[in-house]
N, C-alpha and C. Protein backbone atom coordinates (compact mmCIF):
# COMPACT_ATOMS: atom_id res chain seq x y z
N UNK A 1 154.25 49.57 187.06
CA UNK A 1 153.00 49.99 186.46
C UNK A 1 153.19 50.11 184.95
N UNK A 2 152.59 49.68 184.15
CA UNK A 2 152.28 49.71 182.96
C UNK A 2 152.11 51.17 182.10
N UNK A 3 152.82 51.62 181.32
CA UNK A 3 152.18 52.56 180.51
C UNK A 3 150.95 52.78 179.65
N UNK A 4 150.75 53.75 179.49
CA UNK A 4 149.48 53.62 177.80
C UNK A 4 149.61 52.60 176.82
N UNK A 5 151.11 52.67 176.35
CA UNK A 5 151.34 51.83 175.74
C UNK A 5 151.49 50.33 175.79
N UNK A 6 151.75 50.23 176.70
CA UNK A 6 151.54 48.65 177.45
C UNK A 6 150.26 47.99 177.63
N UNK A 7 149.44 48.89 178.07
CA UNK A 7 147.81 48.51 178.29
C UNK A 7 147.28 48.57 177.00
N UNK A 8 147.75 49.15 176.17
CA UNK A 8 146.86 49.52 174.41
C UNK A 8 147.42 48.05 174.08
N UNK A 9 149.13 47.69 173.66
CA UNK A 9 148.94 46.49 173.66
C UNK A 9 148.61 45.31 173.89
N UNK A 10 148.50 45.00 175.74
CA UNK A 10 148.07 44.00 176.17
C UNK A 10 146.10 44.20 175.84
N UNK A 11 145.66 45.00 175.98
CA UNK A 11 144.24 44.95 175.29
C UNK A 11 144.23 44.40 173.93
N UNK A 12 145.06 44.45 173.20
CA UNK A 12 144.83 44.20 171.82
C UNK A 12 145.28 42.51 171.77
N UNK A 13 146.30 42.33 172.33
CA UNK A 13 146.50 40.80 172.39
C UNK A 13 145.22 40.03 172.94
N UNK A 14 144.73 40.56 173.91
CA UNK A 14 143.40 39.81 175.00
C UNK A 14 142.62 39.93 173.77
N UNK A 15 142.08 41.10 172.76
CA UNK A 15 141.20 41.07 172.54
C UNK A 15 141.22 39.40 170.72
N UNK A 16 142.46 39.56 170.61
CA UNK A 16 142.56 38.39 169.79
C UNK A 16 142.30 37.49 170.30
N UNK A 17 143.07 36.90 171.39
CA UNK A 17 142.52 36.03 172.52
C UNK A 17 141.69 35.13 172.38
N UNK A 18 140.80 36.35 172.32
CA UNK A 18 139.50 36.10 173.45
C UNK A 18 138.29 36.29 172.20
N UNK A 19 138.31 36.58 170.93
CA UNK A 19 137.34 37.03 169.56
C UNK A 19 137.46 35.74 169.59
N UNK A 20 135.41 35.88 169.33
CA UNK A 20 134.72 34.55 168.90
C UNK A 20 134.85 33.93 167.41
N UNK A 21 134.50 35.14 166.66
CA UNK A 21 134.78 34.74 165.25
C UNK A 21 136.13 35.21 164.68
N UNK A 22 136.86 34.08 164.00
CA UNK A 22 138.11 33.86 163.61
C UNK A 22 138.33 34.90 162.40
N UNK A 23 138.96 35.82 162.42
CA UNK A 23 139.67 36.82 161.15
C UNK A 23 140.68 37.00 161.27
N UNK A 24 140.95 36.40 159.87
CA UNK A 24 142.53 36.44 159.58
C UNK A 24 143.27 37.63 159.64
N UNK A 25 144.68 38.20 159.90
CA UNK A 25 145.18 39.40 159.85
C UNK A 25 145.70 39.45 158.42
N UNK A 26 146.00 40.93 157.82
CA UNK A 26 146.67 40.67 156.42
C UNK A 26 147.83 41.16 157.01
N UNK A 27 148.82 40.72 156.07
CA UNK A 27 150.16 40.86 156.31
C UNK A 27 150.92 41.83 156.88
N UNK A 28 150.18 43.10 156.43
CA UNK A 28 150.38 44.46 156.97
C UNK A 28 149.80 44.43 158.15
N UNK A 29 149.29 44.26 158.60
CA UNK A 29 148.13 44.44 160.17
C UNK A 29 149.24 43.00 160.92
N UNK A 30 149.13 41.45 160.28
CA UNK A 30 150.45 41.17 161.32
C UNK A 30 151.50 41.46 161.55
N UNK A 31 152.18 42.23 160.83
CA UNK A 31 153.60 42.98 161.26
C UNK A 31 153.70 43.90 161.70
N UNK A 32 152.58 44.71 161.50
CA UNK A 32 152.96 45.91 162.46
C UNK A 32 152.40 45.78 163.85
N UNK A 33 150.96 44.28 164.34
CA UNK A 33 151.14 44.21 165.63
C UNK A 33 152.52 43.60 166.49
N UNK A 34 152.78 42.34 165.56
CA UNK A 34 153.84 42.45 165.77
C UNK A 34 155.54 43.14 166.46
N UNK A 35 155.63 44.32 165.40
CA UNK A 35 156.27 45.23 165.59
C UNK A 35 156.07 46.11 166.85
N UNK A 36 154.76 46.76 167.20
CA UNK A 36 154.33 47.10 168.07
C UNK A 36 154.49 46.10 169.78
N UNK A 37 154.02 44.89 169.34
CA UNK A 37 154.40 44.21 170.68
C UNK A 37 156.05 43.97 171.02
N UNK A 38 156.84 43.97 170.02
CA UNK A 38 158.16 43.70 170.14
C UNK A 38 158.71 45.46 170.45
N UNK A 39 158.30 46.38 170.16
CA UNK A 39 159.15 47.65 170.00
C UNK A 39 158.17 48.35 171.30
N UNK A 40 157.32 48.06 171.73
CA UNK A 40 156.45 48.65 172.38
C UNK A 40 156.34 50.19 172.88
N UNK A 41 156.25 50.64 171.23
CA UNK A 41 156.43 51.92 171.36
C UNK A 41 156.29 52.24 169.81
N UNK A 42 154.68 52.67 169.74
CA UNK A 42 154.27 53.47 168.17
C UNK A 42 155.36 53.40 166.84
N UNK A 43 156.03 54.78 167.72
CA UNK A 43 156.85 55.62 166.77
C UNK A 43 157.98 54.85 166.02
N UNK A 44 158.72 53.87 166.91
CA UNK A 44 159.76 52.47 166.68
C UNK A 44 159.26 51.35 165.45
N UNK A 45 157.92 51.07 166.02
CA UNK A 45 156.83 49.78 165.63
C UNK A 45 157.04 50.71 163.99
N UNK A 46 156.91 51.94 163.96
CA UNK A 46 156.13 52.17 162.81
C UNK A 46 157.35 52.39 161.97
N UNK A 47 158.88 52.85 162.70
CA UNK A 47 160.03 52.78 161.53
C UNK A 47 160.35 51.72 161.26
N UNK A 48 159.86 50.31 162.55
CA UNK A 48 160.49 49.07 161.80
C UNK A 48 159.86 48.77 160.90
N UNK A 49 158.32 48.68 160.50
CA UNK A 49 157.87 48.62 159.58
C UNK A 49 158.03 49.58 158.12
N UNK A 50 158.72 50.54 158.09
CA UNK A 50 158.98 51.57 157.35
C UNK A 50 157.39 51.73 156.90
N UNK A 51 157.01 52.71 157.84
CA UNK A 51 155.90 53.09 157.98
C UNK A 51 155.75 54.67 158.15
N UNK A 52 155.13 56.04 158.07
CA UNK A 52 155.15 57.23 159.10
C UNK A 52 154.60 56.38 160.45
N UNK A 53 154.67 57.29 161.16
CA UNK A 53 153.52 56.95 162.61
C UNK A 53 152.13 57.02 162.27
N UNK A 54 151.31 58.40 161.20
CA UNK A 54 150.42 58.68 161.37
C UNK A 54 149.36 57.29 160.42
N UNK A 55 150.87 56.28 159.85
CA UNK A 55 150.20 55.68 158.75
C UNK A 55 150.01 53.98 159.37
N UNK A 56 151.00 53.98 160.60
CA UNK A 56 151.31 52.99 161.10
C UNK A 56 150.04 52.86 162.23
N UNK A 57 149.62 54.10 163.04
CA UNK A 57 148.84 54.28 164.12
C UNK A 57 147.10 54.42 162.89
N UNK A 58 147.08 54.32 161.82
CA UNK A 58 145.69 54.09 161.11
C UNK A 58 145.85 52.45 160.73
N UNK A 59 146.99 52.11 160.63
CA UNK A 59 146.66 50.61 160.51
C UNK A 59 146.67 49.81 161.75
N UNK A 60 146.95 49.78 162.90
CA UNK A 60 146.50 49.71 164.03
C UNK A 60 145.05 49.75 164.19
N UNK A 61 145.08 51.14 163.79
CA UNK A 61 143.12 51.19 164.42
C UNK A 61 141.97 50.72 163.45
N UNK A 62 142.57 49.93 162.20
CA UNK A 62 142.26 49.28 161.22
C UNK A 62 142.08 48.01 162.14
N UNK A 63 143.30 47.63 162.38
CA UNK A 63 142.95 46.25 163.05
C UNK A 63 142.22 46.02 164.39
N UNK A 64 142.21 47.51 165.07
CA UNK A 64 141.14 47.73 166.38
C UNK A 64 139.78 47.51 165.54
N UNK A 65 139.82 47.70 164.67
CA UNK A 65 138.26 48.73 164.60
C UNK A 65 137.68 46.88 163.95
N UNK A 66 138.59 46.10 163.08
CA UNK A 66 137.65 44.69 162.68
C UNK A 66 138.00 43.40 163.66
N UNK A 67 138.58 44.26 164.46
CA UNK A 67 138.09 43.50 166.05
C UNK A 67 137.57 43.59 166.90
């Protein structure tokens, strides 16, 4: 069974997927999904990026929110 975290990511991959109109990611928003799908786990995603969490989990929902 999948965690939170597993389902938050695999939603976010589907939802690239699957978006009709094409937007580019900026560099910051592809590395830290990135990071996130490879570390699958916030807190990790957000030191590989040398990020906090609280700064890493707003650019996340940056890239939720213009998708």
């Amino acid at each position: 069974m999948a965690n939170g975290y597993s389902r938050h990511i695999f939603a976010l991959i589907f939802q690239i997927l699957t978006i009709g109109a094409i937007r580019l990611l900026t560099d910051a928003e592809e590395a830290a999904f990135l990071a996130l799908v490879e570390a699958r786990n916030f807190t990790r995603a957000a030191a590989a990026c040398h990020l906090s969490q609280p700064a890493f989990s707003a650019l996340v929902r940056q890239l939720e929110d213009a998708l």
